[in-house]
PDB file of N, CA and C in Angstrom:
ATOM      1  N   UNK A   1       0.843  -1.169   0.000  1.00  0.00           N
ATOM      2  CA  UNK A   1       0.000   0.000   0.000  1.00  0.00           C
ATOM      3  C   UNK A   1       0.890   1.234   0.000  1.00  0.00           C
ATOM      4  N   UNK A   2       0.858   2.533  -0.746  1.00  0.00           N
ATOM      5  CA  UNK A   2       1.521   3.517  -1.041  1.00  0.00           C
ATOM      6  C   UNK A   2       0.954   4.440   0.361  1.00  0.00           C
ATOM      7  N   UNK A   3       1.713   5.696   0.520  1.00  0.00           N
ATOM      8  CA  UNK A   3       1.507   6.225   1.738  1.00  0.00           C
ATOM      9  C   UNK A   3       0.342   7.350   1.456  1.00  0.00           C
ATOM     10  N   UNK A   4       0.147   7.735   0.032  1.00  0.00           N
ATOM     11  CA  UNK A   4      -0.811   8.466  -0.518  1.00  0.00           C
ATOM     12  C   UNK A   4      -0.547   8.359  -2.377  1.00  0.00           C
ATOM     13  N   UNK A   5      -1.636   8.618  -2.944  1.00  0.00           N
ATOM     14  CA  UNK A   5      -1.716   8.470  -4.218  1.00  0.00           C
ATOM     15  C   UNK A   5      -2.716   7.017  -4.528  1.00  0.00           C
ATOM     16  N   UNK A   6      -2.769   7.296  -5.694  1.00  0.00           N
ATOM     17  CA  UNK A   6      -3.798   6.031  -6.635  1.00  0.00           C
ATOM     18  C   UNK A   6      -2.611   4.682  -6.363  1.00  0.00           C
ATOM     19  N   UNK A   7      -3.659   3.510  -5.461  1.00  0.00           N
ATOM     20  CA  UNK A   7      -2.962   2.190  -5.627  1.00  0.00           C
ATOM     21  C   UNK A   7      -4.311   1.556  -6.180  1.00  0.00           C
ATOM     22  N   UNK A   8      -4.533  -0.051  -6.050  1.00  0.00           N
ATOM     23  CA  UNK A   8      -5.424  -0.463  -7.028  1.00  0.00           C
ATOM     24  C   UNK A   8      -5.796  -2.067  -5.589  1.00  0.00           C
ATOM     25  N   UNK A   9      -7.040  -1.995  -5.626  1.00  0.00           N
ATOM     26  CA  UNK A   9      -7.611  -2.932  -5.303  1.00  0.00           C
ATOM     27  C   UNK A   9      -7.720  -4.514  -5.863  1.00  0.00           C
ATOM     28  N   UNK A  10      -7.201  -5.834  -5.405  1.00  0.00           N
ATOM     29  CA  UNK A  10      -6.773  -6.427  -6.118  1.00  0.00           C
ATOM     30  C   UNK A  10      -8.653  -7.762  -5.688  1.00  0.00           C
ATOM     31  N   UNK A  11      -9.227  -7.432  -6.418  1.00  0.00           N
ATOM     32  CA  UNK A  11     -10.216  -8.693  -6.453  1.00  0.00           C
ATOM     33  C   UNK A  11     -10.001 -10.410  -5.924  1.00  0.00           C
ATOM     34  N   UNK A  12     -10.505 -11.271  -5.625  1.00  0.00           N
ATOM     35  CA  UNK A  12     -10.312 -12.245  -5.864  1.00  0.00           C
ATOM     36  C   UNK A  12     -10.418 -13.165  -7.149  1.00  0.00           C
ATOM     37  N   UNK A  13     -11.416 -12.139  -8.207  1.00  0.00           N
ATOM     38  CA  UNK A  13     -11.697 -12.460  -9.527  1.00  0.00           C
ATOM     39  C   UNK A  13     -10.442 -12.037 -10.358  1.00  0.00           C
ATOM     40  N   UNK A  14      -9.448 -11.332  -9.479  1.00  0.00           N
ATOM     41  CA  UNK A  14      -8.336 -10.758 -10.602  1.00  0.00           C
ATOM     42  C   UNK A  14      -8.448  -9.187 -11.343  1.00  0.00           C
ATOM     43  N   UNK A  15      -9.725  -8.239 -10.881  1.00  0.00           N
ATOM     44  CA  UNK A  15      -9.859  -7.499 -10.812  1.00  0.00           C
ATOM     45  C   UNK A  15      -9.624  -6.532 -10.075  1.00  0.00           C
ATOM     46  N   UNK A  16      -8.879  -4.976 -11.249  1.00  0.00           N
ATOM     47  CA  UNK A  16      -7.867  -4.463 -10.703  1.00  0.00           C
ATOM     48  C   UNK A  16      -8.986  -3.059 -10.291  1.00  0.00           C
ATOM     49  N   UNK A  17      -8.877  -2.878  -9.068  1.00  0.00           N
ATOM     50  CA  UNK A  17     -10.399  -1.530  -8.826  1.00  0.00           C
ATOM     51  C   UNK A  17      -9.219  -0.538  -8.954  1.00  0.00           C
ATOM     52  N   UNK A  18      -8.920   1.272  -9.394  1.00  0.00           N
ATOM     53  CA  UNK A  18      -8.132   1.849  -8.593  1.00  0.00           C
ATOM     54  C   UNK A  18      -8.589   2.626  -7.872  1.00  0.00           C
ATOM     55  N   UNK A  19      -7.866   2.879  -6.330  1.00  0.00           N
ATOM     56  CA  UNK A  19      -8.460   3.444  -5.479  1.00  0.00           C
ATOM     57  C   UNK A  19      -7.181   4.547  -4.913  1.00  0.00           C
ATOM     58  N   UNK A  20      -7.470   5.484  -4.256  1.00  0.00           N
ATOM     59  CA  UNK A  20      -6.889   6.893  -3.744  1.00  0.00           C
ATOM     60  C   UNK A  20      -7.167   6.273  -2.533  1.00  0.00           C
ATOM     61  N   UNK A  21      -5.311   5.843  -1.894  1.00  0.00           N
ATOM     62  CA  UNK A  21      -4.992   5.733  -0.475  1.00  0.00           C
ATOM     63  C   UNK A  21      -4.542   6.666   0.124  1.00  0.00           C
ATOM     64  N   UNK A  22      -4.532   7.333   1.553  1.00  0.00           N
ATOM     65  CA  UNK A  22      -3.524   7.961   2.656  1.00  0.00           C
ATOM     66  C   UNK A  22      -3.862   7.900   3.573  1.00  0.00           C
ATOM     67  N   UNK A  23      -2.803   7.901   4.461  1.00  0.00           N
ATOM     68  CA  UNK A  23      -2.241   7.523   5.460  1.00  0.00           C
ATOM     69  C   UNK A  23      -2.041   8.382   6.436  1.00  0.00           C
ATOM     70  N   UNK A  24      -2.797   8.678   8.086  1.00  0.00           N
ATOM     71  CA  UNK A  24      -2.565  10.265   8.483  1.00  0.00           C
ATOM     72  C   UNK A  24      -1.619   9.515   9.821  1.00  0.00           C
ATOM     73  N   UNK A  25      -1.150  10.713  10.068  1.00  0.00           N
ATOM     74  CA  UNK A  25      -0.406  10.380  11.064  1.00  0.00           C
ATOM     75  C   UNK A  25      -0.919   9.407  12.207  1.00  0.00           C
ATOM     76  N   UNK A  26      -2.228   9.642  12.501  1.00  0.00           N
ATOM     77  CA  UNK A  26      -2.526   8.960  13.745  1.00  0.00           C
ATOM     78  C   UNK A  26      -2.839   7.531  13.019  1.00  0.00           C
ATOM     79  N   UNK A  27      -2.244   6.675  11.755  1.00  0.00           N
ATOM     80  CA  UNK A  27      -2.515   5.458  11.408  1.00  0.00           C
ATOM     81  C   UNK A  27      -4.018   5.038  10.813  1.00  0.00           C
ATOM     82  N   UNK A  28      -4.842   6.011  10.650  1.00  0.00           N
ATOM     83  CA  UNK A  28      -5.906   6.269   9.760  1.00  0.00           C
ATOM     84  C   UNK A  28      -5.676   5.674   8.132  1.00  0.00           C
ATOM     85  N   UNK A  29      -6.542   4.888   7.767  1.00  0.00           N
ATOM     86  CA  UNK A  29      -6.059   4.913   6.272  1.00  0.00           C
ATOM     87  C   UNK A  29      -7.875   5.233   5.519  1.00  0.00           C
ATOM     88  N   UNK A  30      -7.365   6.522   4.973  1.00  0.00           N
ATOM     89  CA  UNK A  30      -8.589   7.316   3.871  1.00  0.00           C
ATOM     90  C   UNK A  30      -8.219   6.254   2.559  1.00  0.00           C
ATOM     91  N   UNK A  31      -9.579   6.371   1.956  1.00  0.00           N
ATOM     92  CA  UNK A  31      -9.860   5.513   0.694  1.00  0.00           C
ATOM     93  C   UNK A  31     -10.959   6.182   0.403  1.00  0.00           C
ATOM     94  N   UNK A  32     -10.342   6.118  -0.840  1.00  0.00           N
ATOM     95  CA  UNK A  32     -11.778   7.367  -1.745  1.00  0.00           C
ATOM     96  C   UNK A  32     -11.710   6.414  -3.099  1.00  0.00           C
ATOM     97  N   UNK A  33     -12.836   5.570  -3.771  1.00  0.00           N
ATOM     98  CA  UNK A  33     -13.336   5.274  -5.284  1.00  0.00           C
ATOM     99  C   UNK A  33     -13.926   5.768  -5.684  1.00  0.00           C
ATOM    100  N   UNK A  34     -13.313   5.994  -7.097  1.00  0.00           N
ATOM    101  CA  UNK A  34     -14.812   6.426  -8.143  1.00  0.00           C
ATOM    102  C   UNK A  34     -15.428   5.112  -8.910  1.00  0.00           C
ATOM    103  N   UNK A  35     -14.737   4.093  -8.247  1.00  0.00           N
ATOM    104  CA  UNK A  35     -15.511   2.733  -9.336  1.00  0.00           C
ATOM    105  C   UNK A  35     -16.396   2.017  -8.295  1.00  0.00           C
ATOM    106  N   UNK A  36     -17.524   2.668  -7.338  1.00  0.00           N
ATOM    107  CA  UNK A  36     -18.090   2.391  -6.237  1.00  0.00           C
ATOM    108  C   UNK A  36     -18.368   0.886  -5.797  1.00  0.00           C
ATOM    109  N   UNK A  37     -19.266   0.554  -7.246  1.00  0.00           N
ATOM    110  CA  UNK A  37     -19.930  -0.724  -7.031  1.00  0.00           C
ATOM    111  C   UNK A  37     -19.154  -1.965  -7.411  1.00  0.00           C
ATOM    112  N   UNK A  38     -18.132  -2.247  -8.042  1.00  0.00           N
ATOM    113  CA  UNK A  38     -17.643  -3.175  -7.938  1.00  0.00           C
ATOM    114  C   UNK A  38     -16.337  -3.388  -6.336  1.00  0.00           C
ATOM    115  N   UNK A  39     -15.861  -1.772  -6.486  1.00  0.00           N
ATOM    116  CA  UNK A  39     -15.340  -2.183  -4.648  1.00  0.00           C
ATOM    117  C   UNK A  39     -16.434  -2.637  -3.644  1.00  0.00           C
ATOM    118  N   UNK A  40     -18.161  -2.023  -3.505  1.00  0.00           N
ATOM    119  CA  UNK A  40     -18.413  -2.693  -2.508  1.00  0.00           C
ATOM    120  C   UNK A  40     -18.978  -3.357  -2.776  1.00  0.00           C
ATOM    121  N   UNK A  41     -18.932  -4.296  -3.686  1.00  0.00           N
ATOM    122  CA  UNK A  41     -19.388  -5.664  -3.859  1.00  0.00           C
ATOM    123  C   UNK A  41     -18.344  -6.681  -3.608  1.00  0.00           C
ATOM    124  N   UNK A  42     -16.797  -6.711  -3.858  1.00  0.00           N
ATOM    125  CA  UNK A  42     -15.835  -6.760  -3.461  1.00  0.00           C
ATOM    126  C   UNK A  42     -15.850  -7.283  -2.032  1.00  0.00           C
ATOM    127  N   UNK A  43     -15.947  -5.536  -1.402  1.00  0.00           N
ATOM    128  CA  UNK A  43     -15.476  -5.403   0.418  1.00  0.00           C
ATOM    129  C   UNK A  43     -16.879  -6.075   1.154  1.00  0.00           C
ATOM    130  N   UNK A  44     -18.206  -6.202   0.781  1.00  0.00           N
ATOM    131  CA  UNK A  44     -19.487  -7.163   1.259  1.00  0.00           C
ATOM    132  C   UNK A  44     -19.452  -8.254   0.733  1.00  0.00           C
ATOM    133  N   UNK A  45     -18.626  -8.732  -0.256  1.00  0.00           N
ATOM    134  CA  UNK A  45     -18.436 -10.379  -0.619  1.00  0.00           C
ATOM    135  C   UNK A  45     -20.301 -10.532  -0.962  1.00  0.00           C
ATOM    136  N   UNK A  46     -20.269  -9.392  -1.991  1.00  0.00           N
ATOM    137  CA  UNK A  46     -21.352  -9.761  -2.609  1.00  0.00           C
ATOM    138  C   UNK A  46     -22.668  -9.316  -2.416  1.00  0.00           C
ATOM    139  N   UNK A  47     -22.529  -9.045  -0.496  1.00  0.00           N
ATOM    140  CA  UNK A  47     -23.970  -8.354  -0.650  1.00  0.00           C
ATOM    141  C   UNK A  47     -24.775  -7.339  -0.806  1.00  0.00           C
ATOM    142  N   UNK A  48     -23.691  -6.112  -1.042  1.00  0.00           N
ATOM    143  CA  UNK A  48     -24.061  -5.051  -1.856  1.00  0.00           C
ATOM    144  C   UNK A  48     -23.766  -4.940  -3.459  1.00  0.00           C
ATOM    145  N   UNK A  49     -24.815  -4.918  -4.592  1.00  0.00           N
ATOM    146  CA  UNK A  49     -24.744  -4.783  -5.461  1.00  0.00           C
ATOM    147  C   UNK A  49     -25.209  -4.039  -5.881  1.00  0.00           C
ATOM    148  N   UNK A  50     -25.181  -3.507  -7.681  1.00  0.00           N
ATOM    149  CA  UNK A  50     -26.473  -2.840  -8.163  1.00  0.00           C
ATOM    150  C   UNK A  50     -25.262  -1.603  -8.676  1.00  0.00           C
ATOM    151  N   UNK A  51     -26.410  -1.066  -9.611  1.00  0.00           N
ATOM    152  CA  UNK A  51     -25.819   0.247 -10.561  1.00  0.00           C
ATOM    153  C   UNK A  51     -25.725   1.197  -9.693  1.00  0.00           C
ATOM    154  N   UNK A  52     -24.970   2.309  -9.492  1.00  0.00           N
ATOM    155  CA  UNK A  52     -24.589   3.401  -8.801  1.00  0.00           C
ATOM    156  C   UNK A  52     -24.597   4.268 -10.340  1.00  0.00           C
ATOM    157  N   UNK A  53     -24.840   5.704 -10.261  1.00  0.00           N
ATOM    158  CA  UNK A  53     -25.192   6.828 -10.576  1.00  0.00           C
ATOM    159  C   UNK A  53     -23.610   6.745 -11.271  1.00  0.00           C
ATOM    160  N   UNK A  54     -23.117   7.491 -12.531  1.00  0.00           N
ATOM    161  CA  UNK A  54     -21.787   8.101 -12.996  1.00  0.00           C
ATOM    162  C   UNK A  54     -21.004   8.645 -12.174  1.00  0.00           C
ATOM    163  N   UNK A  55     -22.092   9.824 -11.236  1.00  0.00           N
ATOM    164  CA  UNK A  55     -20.773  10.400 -10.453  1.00  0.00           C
ATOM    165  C   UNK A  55     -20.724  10.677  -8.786  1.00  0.00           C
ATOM    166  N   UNK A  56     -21.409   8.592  -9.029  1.00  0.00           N
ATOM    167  CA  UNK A  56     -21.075   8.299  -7.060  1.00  0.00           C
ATOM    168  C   UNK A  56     -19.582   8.163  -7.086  1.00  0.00           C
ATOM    169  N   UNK A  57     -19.252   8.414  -5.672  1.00  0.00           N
ATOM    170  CA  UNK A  57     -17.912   8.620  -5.570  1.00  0.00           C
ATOM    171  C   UNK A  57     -18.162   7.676  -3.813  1.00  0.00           C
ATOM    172  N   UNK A  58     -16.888   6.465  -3.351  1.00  0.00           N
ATOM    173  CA  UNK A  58     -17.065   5.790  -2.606  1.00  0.00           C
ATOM    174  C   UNK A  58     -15.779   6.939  -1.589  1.00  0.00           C
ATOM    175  N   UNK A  59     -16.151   7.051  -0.248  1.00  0.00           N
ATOM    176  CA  UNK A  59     -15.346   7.414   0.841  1.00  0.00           C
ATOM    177  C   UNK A  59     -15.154   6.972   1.798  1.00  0.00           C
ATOM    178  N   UNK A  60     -13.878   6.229   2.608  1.00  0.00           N
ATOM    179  CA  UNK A  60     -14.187   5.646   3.861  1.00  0.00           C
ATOM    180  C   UNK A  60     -12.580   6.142   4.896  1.00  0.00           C
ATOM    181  N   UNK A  61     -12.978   5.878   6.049  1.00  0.00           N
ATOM    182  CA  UNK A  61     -11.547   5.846   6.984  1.00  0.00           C
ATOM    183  C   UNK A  61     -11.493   4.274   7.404  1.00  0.00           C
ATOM    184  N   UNK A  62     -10.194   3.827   7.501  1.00  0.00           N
ATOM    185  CA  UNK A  62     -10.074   2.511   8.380  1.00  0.00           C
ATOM    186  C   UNK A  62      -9.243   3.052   9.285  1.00  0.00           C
ATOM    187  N   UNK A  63     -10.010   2.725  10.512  1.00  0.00           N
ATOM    188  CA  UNK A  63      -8.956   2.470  12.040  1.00  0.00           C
ATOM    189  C   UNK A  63      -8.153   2.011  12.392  1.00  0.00           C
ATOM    190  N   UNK A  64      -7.399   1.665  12.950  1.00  0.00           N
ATOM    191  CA  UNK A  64      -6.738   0.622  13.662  1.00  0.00           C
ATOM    192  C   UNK A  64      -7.306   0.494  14.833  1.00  0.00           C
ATOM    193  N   UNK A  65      -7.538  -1.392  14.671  1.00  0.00           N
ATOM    194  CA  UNK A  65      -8.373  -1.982  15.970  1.00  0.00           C
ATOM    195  C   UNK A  65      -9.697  -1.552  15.768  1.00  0.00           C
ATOM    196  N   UNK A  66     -10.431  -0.909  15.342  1.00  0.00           N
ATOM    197  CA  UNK A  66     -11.576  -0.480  15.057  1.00  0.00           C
ATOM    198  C   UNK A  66     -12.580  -0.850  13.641  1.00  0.00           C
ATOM    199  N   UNK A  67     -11.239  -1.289  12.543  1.00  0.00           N
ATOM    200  CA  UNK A  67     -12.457  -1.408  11.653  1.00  0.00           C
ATOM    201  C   UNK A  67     -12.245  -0.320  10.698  1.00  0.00           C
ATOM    202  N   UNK A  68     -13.490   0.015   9.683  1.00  0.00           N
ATOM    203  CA  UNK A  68     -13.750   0.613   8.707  1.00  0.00           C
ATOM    204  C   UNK A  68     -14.998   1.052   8.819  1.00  0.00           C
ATOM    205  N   UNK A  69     -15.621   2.309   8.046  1.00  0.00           N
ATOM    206  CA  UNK A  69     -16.831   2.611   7.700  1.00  0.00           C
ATOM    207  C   UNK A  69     -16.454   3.418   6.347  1.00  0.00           C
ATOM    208  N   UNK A  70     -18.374   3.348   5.164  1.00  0.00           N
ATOM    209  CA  UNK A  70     -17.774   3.691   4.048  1.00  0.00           C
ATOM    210  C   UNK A  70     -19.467   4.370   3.802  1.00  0.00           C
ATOM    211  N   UNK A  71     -18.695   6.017   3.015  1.00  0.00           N
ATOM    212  CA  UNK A  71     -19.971   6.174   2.545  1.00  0.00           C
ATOM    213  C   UNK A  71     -20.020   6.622   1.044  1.00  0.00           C
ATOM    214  N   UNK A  72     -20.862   6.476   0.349  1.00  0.00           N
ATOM    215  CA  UNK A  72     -21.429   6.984  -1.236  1.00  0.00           C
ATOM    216  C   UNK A  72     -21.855   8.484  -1.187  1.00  0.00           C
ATOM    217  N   UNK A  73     -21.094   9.330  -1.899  1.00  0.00           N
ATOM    218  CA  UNK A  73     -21.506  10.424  -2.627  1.00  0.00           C
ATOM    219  C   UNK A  73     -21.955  10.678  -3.789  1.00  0.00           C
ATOM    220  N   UNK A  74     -22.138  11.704  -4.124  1.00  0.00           N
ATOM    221  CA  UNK A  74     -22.629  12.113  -5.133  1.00  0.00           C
ATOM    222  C   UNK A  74     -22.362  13.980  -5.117  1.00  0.00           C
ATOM    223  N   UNK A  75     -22.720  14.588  -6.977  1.00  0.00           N
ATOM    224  CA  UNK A  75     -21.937  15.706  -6.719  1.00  0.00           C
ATOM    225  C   UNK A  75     -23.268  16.828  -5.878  1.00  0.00           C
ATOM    226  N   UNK A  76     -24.183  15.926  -5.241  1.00  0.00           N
ATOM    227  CA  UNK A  76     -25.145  17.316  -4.365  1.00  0.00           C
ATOM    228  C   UNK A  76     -24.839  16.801  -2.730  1.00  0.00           C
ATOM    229  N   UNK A  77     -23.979  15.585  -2.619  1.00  0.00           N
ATOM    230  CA  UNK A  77     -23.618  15.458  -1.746  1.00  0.00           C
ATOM    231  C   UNK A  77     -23.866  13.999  -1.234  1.00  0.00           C
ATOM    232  N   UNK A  78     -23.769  13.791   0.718  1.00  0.00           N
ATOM    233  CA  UNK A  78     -24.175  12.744   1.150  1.00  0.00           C
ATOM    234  C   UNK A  78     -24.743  11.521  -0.074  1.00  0.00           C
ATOM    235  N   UNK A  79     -24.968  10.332  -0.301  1.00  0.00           N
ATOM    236  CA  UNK A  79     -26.004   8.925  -0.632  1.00  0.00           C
ATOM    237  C   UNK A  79     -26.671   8.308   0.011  1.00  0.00           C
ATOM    238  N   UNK A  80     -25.218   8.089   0.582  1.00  0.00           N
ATOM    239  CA  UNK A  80     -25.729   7.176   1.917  1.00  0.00           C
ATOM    240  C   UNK A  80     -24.678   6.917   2.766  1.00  0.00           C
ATOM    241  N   UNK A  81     -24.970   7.092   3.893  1.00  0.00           N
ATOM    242  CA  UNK A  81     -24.141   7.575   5.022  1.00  0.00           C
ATOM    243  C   UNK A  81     -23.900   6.034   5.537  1.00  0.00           C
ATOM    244  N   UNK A  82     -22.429   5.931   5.615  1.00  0.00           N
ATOM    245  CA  UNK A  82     -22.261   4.671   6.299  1.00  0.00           C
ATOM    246  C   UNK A  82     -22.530   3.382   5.970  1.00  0.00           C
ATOM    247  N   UNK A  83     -22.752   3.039   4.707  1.00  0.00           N
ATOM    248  CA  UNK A  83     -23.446   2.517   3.686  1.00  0.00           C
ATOM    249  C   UNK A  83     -22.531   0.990   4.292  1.00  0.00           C
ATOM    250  N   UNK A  84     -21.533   0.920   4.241  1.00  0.00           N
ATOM    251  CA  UNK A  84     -20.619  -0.378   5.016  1.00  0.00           C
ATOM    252  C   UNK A  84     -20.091  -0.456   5.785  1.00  0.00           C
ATOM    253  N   UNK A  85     -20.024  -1.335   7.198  1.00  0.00           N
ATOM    254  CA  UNK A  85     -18.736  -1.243   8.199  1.00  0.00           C
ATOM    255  C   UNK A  85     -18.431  -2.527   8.551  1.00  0.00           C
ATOM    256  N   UNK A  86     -17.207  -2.649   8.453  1.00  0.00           N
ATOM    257  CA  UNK A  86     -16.308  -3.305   8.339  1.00  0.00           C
ATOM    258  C   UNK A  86     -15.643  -3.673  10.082  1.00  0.00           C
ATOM    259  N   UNK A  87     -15.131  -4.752  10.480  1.00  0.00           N
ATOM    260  CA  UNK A  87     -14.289  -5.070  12.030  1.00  0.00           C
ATOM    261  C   UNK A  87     -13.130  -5.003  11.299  1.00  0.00           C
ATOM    262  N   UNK A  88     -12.476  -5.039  12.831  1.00  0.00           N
ATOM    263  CA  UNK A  88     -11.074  -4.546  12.001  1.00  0.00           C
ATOM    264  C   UNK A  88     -10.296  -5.737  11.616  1.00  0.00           C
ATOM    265  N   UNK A  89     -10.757  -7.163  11.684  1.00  0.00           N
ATOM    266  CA  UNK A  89     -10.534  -8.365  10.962  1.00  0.00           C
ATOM    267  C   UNK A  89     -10.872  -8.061   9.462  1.00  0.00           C
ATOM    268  N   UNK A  90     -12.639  -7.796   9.149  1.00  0.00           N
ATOM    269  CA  UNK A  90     -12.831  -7.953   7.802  1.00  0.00           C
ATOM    270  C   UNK A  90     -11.927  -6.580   6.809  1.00  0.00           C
ATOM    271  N   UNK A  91     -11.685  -5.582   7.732  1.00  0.00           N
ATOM    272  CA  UNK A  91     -10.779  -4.169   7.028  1.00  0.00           C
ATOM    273  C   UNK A  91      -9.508  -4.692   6.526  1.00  0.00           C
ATOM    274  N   UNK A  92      -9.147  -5.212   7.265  1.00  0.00           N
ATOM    275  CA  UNK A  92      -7.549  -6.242   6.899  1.00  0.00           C
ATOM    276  C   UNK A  92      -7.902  -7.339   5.815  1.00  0.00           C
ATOM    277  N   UNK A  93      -8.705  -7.885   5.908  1.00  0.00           N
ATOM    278  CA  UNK A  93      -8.721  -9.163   4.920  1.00  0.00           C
ATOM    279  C   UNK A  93      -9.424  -8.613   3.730  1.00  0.00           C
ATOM    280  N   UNK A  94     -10.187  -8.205   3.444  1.00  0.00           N
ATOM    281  CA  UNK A  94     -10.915  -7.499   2.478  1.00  0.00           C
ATOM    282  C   UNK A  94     -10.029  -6.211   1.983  1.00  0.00           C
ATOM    283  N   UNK A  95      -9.925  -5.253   2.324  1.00  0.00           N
ATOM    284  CA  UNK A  95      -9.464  -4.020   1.890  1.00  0.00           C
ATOM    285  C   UNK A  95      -7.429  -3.920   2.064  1.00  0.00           C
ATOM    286  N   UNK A  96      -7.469  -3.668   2.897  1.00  0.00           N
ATOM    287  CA  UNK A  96      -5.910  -3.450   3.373  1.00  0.00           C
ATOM    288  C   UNK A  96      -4.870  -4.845   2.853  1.00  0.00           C
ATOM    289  N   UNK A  97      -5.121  -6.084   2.904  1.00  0.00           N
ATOM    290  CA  UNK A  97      -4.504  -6.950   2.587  1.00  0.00           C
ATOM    291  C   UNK A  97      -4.415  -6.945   0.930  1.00  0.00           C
ATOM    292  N   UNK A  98      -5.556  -6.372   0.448  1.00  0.00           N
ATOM    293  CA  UNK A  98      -5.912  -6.580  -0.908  1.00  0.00           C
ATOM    294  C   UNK A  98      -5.162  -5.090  -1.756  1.00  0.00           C
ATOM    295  N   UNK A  99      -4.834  -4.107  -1.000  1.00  0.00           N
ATOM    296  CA  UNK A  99      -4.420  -2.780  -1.745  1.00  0.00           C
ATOM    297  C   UNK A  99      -2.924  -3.285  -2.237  1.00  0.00           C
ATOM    298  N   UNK A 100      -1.994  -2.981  -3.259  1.00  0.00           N
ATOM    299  CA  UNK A 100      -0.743  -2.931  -3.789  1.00  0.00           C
ATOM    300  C   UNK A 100      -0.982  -2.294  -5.256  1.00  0.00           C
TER     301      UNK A 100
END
């Protein structure tokens, strides 16, 4: 995983998502997609699907020890707030293990 800039989400299908990582001092890792629905179909192993709008845009923080939460924008704002959360097992195995 890069400390900031575009790295790429690696599927189990072999699909390459790219996603905007960084890293804040307090060990925070921000993740921002614009390819929404195939990352969270991805990071729910399926159980979020479905067409998203051109210009949803995916945003989340992962914790340490805490996990993940993720929400959908759009350009008038909010989608849906909190739309996924993640333990900080599934943040590691799903997302963080999978970024290079």
């Amino acid at each position: 995983m890069t400390d900031a800039g575009i790295t790429h989400l690696h599927t189990r299908s072999g699909t390459r998502i790219p996603v905007r990582v960084e890293t804040s001092r307090e060990g925070k890792t921000l993740v921002e997609c614009h390819e929404p629905g195939p990352f969270l179909e991805h990071i729910t192993e399926g159980r979020v699907r479905g067409p998203l709008g051109p210009d949803t845009i995916l945003r989340g923080v992962v914790i340490p020890l805490e996990g993940a939460t993720f929400t959908l924008f759009d350009q008038f704002g909010v989608v849906a707030d909190e739309i996924v959360r993640l333990n900080d097992e599934e943040a590691h195995q799903r997302l963080l293990d999978a970024l290079w």
